[in-house]
Protein backbone atom coordinates (compact mmCIF):
# COMPACT_ATOMS: atom_id res chain seq x y z
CA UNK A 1 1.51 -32.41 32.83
CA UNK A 2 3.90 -30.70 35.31
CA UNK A 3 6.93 -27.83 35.14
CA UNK A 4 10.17 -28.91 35.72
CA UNK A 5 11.44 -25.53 37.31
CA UNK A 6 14.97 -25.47 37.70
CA UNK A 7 17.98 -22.89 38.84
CA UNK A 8 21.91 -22.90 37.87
CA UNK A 9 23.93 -21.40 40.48
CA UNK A 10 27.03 -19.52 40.10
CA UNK A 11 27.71 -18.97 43.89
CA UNK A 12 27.88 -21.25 47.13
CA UNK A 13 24.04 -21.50 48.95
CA UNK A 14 24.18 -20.17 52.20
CA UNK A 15 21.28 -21.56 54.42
CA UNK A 16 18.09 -23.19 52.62
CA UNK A 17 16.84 -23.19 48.87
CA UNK A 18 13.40 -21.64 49.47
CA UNK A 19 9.93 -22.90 48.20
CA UNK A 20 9.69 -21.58 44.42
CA UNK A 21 5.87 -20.98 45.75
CA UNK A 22 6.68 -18.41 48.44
CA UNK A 23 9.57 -17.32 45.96
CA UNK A 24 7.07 -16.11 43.27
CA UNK A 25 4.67 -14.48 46.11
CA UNK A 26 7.75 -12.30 47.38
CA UNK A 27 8.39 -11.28 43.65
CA UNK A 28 4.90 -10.59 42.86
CA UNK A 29 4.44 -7.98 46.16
CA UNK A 30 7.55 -6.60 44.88
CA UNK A 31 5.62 -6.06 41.29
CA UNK A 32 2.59 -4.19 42.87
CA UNK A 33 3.47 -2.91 45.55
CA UNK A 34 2.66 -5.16 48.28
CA UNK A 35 4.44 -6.55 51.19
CA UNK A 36 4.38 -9.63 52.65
CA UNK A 37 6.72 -8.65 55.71
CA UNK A 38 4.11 -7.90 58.15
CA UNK A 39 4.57 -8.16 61.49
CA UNK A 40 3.79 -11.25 63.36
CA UNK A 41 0.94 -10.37 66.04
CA UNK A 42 -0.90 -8.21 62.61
CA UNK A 43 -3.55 -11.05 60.92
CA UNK A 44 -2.48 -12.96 58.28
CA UNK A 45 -4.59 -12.66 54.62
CA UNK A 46 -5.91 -15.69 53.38
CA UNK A 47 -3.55 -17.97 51.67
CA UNK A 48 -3.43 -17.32 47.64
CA UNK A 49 -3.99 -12.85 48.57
CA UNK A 50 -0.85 -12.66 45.85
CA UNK A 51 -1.55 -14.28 42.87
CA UNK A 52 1.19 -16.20 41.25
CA UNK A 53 0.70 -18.53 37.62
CA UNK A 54 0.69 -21.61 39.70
CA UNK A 55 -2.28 -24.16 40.97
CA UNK A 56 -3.44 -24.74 44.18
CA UNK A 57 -5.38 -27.49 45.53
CA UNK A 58 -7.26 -27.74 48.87
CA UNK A 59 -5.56 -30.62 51.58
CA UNK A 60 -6.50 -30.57 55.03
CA UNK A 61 -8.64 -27.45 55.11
CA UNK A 62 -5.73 -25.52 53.35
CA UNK A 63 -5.07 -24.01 49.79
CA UNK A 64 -1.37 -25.44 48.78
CA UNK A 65 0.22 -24.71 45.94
CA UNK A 66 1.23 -27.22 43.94
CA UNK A 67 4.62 -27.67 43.80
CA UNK A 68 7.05 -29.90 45.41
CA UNK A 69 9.59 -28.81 48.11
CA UNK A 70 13.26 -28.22 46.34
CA UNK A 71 15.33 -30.58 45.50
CA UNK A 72 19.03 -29.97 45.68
CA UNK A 73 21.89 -31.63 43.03
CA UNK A 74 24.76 -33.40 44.52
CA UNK A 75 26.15 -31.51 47.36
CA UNK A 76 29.96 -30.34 46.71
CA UNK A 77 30.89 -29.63 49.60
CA UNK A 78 28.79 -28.80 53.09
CA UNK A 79 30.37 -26.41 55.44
CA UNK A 80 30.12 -23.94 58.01
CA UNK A 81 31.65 -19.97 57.10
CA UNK A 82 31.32 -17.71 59.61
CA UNK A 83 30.39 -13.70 60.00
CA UNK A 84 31.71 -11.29 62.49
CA UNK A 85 31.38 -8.07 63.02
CA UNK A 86 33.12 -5.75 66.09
CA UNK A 87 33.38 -2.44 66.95
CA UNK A 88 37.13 -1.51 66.21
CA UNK A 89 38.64 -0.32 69.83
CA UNK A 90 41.71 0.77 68.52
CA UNK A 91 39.81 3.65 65.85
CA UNK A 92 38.08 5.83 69.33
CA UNK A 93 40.36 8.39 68.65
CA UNK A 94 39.21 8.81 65.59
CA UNK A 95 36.16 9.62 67.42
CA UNK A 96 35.63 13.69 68.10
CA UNK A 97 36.25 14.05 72.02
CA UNK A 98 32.75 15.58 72.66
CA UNK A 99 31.26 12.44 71.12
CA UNK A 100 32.92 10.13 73.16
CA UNK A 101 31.19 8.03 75.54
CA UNK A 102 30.53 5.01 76.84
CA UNK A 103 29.79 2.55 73.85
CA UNK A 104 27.83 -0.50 74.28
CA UNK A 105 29.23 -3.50 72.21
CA UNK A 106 27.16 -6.10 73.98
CA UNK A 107 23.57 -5.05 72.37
CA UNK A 108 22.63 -2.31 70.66
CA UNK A 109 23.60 -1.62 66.48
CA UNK A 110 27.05 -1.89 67.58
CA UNK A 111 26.54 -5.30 69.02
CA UNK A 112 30.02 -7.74 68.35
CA UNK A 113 28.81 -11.08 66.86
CA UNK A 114 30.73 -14.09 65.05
CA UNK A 115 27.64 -16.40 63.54
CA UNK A 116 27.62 -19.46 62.00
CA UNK A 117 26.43 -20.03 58.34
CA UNK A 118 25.81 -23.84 56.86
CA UNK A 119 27.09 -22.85 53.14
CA UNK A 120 26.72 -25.67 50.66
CA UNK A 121 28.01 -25.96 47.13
CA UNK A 122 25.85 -27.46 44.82
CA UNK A 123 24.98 -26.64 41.34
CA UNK A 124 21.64 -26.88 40.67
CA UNK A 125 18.23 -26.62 42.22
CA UNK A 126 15.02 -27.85 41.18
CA UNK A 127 11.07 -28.31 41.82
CA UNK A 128 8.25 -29.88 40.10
CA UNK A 129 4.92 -27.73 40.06
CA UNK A 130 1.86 -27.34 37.77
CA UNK A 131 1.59 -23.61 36.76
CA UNK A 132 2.20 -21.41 33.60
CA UNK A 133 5.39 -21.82 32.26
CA UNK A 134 6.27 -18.04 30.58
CA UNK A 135 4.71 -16.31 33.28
CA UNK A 136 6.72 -18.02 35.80
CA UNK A 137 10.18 -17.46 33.86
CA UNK A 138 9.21 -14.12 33.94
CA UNK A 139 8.86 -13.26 37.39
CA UNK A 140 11.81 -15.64 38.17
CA UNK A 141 14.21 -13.52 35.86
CA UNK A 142 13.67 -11.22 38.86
CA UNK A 143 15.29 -12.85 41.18
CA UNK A 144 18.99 -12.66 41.03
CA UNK A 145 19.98 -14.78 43.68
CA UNK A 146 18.43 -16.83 46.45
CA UNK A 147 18.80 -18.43 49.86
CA UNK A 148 20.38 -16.48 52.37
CA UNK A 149 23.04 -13.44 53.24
CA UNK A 150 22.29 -13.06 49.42
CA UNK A 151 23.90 -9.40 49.95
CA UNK A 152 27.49 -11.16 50.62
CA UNK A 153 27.43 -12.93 47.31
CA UNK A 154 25.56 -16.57 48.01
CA UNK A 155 23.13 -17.93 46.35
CA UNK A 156 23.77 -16.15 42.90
CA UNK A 157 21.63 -17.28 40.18
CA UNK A 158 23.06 -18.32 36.39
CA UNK A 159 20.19 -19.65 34.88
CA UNK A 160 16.38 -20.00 35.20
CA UNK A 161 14.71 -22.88 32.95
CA UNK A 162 11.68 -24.37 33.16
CA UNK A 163 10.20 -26.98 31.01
CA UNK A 164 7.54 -29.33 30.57
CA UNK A 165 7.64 -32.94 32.34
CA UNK A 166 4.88 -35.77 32.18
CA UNK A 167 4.97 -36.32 35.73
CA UNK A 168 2.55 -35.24 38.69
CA UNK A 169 5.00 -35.27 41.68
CA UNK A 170 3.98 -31.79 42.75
CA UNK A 171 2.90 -33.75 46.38
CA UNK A 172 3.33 -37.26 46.05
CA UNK A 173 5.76 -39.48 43.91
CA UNK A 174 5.28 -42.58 43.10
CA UNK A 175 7.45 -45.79 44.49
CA UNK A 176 7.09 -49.13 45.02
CA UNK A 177 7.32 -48.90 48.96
CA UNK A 178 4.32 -46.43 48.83
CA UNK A 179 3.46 -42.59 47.79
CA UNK A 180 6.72 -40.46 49.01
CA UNK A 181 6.24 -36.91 50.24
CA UNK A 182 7.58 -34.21 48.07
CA UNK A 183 6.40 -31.12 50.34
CA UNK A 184 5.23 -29.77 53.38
CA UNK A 185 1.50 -30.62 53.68
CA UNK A 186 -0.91 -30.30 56.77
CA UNK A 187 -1.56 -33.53 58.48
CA UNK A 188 -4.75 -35.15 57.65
CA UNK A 189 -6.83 -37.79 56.70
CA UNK A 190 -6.57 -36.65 53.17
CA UNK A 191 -3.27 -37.82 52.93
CA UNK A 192 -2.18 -41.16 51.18
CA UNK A 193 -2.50 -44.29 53.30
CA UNK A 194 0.88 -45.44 51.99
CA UNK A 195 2.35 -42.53 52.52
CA UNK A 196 6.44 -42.52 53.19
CA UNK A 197 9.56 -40.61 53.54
CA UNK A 198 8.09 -38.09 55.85
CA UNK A 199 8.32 -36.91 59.83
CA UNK A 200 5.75 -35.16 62.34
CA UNK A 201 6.46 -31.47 62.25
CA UNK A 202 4.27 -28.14 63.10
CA UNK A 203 4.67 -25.09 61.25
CA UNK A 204 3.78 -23.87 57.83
CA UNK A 205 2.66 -25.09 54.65
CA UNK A 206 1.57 -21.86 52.42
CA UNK A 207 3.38 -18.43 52.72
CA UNK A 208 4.31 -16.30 54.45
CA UNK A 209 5.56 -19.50 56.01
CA UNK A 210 7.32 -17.65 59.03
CA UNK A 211 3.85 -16.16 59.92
CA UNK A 212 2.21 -17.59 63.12
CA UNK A 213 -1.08 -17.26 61.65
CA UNK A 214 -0.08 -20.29 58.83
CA UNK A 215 1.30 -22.73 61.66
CA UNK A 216 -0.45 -25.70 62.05
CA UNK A 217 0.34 -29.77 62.44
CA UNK A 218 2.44 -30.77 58.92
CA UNK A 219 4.15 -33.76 57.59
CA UNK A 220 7.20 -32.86 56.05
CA UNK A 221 9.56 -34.85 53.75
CA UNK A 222 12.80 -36.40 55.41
């Protein structure tokens, strides 16, 4: 029996839903104390160092959690916003004349910048997993909002729920054309023979997932 984890937002997503895996490590670290933003030439720990009330299962020489990637509602409305930011020429003189000088706007923390940002509109995000369903509520309460630029008002959470489903499609789901990937895993032999809906990739599969120390050959769903 699975967990039907799922998340009502109130707010446009801006960038990707994250992995509700990685999402409950970041929470715990926050809980005790740890962090999980190391720097990337430091060694990684081993995957599963943060415990969170949620299975793993060893594929390809790797402890995955089980749980599936997440799975988005209808999309709204798919756009690009953008963000800017520029030093303000025309306010030097409220500068003090001995601190004028020569201000950089091409690097530096006063760097101008107008970025892109894919913003999507959906209402509701979900992801199947085997775990513990109270303790996972609990840490998830936590978490306010999610995705990124969270600090500009994306991504704001209305609701966690999580209930039970009689379903297994953590990894695989079930279909008639063959077993469909549901989330990253590392490409093996262990993998289903009939295995579709997926494309070569290389990266990570546990978290941190931006660490190079977790890259390795993955199939990921499509």
């Amino acid at each position: 029996m699975g967990l039907l984890v799922s998340c009502r937002l109130a707010s446009p997503l801006a960038g990707d839903p994250p992995y509700l895996d990685a999402l409950l490590e970041h929470l715990m670290a926050a809980i005790h104390g740890e962090s999980i933003a190391m720097r990337r030439e430091l060694p990684c720990p081993p995957p599963g160092w943060i415990h969170i009330p949620m299975t793993r299962a060893t594929i390809g020489g790797w402890s995955v959690p089980e749980c599936s990637a997440p799975v988005m509602s209808v999309v709204r409305s798919d756009r690009h916003e953008y963000y800017a930011k520029r030093f303000a020429a025309d306010e030097t003189d409220l500068v003090a004349p001995e601190q004028r000088r020569v201000i950089a706007v091409g690097n530096g923390t006063l760097k101008s910048y107008r970025l892109p940002n894919r913003v999507r509109r959906v209402e509701r995000i979900a992801w199947i997993c085997r775990g513990h369903r109270r303790p996972i509520l609990q840490l998830l309460r936590r978490a306010k909002s999610i995705g990124k630029d969270r600090s500009q008002g994306y991504g704001r959470v209305a609701e966690w729920t999580a209930e039970h489903v009689d379903c297994d499609d953590w990894w695989f789901s079930r279909h008639d054309a063959g077993s469909v990937l549901m989330r990253s895993l590392p490409a093996c032999d262990e993998l289903p023979r009939d295995l579709i809906g997926f494309r070569r990739d290389y990266g990570a599969c546990v978290g941190p997932l931006w660490h190079p120390d977790r890259y390795t050959e993955l199939v990921v769903p499509c």
